[in-house]
Protein backbone atom coordinates (compact mmCIF):
# COMPACT_ATOMS: atom_id res chain seq x y z
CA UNK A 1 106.41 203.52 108.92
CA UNK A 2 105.59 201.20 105.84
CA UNK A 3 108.57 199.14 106.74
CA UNK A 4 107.37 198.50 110.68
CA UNK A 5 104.04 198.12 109.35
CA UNK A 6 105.03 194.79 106.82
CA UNK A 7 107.28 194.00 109.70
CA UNK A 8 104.59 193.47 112.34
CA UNK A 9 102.04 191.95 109.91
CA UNK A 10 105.31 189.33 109.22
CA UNK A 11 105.47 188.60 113.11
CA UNK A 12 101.64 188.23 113.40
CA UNK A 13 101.47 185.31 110.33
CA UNK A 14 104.25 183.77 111.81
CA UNK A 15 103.13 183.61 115.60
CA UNK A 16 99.60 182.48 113.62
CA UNK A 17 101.15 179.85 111.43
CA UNK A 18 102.75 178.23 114.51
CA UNK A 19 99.83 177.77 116.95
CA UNK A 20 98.27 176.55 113.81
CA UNK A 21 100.72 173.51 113.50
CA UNK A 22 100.76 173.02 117.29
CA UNK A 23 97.00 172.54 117.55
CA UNK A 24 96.11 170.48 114.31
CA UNK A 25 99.22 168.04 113.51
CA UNK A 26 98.22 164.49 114.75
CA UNK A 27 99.20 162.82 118.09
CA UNK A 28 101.55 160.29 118.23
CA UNK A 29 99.65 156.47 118.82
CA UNK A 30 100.62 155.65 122.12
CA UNK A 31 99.82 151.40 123.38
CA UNK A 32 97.36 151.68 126.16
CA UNK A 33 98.75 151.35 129.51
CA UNK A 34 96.30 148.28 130.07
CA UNK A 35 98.18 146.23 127.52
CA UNK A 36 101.25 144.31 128.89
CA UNK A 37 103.68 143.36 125.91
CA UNK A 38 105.72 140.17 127.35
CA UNK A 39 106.61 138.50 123.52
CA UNK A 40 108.74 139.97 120.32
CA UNK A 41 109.39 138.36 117.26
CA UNK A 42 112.31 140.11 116.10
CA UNK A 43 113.12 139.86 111.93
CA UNK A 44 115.95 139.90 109.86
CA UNK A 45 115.43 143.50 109.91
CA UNK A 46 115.89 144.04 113.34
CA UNK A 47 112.24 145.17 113.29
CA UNK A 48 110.73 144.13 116.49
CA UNK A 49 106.75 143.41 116.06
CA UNK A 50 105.05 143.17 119.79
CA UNK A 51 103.09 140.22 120.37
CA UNK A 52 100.30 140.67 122.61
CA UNK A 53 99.49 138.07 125.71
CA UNK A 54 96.47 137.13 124.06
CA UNK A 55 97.63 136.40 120.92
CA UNK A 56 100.04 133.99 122.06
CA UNK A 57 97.34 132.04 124.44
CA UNK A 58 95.63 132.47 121.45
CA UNK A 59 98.42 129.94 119.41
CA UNK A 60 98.86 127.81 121.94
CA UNK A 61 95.48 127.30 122.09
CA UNK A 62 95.25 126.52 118.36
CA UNK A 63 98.01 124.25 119.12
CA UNK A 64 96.76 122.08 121.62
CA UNK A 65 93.41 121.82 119.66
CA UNK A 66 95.29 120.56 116.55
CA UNK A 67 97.19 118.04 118.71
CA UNK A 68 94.05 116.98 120.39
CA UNK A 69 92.53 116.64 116.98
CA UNK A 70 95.39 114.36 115.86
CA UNK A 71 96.17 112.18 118.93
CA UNK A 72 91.95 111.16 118.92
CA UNK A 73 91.55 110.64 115.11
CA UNK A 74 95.37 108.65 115.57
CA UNK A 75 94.23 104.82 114.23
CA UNK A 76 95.65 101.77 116.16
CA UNK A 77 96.76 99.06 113.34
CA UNK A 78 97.18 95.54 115.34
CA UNK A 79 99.90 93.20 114.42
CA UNK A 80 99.12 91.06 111.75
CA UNK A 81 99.12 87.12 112.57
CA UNK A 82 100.81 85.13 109.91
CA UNK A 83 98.21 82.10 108.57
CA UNK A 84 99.73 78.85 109.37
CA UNK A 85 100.78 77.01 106.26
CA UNK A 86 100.33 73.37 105.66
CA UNK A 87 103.12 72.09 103.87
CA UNK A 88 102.45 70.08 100.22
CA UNK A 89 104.49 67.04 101.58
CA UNK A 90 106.42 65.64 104.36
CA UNK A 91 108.31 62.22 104.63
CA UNK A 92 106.41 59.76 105.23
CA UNK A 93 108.23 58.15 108.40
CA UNK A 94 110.54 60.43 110.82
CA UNK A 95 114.14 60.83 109.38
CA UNK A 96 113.23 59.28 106.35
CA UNK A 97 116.40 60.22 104.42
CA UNK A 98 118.84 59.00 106.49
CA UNK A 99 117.19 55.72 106.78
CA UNK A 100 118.13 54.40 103.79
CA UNK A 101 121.07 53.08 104.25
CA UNK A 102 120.92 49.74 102.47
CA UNK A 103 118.66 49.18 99.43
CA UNK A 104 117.98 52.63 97.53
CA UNK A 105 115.88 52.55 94.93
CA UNK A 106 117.09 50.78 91.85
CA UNK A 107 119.79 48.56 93.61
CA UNK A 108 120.07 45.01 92.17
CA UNK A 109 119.75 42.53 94.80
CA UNK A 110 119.99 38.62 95.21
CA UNK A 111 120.59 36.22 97.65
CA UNK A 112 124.20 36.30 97.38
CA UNK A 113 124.96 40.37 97.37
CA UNK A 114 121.87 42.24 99.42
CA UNK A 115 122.76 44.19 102.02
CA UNK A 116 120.23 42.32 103.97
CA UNK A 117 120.59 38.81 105.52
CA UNK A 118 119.29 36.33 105.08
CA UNK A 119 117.48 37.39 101.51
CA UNK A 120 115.01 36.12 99.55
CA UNK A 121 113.95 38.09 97.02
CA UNK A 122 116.27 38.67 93.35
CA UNK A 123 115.63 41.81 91.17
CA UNK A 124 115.75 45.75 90.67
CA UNK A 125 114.32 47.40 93.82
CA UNK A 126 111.32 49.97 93.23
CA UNK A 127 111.51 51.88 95.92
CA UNK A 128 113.31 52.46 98.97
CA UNK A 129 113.89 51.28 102.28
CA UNK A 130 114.03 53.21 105.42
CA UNK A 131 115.76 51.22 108.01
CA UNK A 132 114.76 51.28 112.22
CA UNK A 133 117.11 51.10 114.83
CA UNK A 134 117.76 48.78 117.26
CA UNK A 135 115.46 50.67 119.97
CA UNK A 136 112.69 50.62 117.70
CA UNK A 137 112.63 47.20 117.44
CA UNK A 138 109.85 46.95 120.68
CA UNK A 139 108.00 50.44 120.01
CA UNK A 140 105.72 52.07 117.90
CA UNK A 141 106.99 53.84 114.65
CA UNK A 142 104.34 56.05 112.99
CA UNK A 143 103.81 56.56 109.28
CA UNK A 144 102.69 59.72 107.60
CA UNK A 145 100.81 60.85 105.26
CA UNK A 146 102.92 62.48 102.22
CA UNK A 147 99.93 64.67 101.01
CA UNK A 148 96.53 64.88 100.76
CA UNK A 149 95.71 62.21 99.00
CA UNK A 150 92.94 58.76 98.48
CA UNK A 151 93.42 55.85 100.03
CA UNK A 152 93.26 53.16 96.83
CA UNK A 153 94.18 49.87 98.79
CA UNK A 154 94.87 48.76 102.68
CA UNK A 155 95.28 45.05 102.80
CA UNK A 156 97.91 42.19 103.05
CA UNK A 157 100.19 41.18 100.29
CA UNK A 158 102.67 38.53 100.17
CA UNK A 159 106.32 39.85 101.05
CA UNK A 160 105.32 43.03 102.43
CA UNK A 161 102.67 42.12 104.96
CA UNK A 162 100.51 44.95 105.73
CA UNK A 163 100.24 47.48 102.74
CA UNK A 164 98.32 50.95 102.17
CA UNK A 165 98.56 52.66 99.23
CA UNK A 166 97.78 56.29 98.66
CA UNK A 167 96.80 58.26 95.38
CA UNK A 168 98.26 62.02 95.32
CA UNK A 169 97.80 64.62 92.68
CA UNK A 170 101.60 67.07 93.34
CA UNK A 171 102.31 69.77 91.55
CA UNK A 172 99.78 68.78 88.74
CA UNK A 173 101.56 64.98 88.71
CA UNK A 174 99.36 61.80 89.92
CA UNK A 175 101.57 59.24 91.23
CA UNK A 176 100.30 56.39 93.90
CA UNK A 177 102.63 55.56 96.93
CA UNK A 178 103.45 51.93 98.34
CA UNK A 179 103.67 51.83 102.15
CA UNK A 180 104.96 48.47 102.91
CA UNK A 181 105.07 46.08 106.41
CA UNK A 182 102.65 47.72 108.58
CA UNK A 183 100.88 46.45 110.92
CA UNK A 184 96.88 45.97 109.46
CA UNK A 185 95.14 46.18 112.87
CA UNK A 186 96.95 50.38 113.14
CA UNK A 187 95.36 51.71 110.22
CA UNK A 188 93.51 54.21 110.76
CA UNK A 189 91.96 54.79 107.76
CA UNK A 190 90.63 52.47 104.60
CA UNK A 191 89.84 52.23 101.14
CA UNK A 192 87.73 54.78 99.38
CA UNK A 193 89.27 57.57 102.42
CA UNK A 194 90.59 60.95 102.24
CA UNK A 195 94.21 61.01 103.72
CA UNK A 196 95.64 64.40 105.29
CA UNK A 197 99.55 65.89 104.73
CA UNK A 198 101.08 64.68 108.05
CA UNK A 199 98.28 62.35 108.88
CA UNK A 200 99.19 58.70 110.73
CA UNK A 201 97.69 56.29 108.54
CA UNK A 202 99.51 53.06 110.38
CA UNK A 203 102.89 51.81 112.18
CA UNK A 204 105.41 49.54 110.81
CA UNK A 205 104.49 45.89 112.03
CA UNK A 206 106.97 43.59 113.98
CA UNK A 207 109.98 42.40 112.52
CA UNK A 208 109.81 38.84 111.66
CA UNK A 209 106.43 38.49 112.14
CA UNK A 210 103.37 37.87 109.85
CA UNK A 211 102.47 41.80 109.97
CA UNK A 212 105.95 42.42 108.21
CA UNK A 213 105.47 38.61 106.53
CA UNK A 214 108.66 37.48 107.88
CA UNK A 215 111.09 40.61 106.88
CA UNK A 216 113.34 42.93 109.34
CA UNK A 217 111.10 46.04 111.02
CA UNK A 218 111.53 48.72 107.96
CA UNK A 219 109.34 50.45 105.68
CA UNK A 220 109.13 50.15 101.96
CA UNK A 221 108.51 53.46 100.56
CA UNK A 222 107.64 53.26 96.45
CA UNK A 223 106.30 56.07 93.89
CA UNK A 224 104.70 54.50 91.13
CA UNK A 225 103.97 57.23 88.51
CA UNK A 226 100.60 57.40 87.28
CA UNK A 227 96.83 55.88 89.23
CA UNK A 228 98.44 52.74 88.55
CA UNK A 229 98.49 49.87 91.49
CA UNK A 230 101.38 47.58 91.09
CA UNK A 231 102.57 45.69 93.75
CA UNK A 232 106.34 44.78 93.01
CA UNK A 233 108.92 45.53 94.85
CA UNK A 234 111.08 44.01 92.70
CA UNK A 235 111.79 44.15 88.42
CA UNK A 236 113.66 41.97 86.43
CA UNK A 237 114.85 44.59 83.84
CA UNK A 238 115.97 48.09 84.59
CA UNK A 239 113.64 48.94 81.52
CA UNK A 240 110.22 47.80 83.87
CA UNK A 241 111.58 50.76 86.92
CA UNK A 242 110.67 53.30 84.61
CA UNK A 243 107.02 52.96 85.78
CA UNK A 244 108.17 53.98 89.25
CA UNK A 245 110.46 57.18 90.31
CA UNK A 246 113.15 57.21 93.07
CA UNK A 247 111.53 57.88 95.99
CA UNK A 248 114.01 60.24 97.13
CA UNK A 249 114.68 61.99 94.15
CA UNK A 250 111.02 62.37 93.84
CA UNK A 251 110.57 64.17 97.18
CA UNK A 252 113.26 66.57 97.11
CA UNK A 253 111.95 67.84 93.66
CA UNK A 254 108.82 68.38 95.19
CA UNK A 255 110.35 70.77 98.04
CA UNK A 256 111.70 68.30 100.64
């Protein structure tokens, strides 16, 4: 009796106990059937993490804002324009180099040996000659300008004709430069005026004329060192040409 009586308490606790468990453990969490999952990201794991709608219209949103932000703060740079430079020097007559062809500087000349004929003069040549060609003869050839410079003298002198020399401070070094036979009534500028790199201060005057007095159409291009005016185109010695330098030698040392 004892026995059956333990036996049925036993079954009562136990019947108890399990209605207990049924009624009071949690519910499971269930997504609510309003919410349509359409994204994953799926880890290493092999974990897969839902992604609501929203939350990706919520990223792209983000998105688009932070490429709107970029694209209207983006700054336009133009192209940069190069300044035009002025050069220090040019020649002072078009293809000046390969004009002189027949008295360089420093060549001895007389009557007998010049290049030139007929020839008049005798002596060590202080600058050089640049030579015109046989179309020239009836036209215009224009002389430059070397640098910026002063205009010092612009007048006739015998055996040259029309002259114009030019002061220039190059590269820290004052030398004066001899244009020789040009015609007096093409200058365009005088004494006491500022000359421009490039500018055309005259053309050479006609051969065998008084503009040229007498010589062949060329120009006589000298460098005298120094604010000096000399006139000479010719030296006795070799000693005197150290007061001038080789006009050619002289311009390709200063970049040409």
């Amino acid at each position: 009796m004892v026995q059956k009586t333990w036996l049925m308490i036993a079954i009562v606790l136990l019947v108890v106990g399990t209605g207990v468990y049924v009624f009071t453990r949690p519910q499971s969490t269930t997504t609510p059937a309003s919410t349509t999952i359409n994204t994953h990201v799926t880890e290493n794991n092999n974990t897969t993490i839902p992604i609501s709608n929203s939350a990706v219209d919520n990223t792209t949103s983000t998105t688009a804002n932070m490429n709107s932000s970029v694209n209207s703060n983006t700054t336009i740079i133009p192209p940069v324009t190069q300044p035009t430079v002025t050069p220090k020097i040019v020649v002072p007559i078009e293809n000046f180099f390969s004009r002189v062809t027949k008295k360089p500087f420093g060549i001895y000349i007389t009557p007998k040996t010049s290049p030139v004929q007929p020839e008049k003069f005798t002596g060590y040549h202080t600058g050089a000659d640049a030579e015109t060609t046989a179309s020239e003869a009836t036209t215009d050839v224009p002389i430059y300008s070397i640098a910026d410079g002063t205009v010092v003298f612009a007048g006739h002198v015998n055996g040259y004709g029309g002259v114009m020399m030019i002061q220039y401070t190059i590269n820290g070094e004052t030398v004066t430069a001899l244009f020789g036979h040009l015609r007096i009534t093409s200058f365009t500028v005088k004494k006491g005026d500022k000359a421009t790199t490039g500018q055309k201060i005259a053309v050479l005057g006609t051969g065998y004329s008084s503009e040229t007095d007498g010589e062949r159409k060329h120009l006589h291009f000298g460098i005298i060192k120094g604010a000096n005016i000399n006139y000479k185109g010719y030296v006795q010695t070799k000693g005197e040409l150290s007061a001038w330098d080789d006009p050619i030698a002289w311009l390709h040392r200063n970049g040409l």
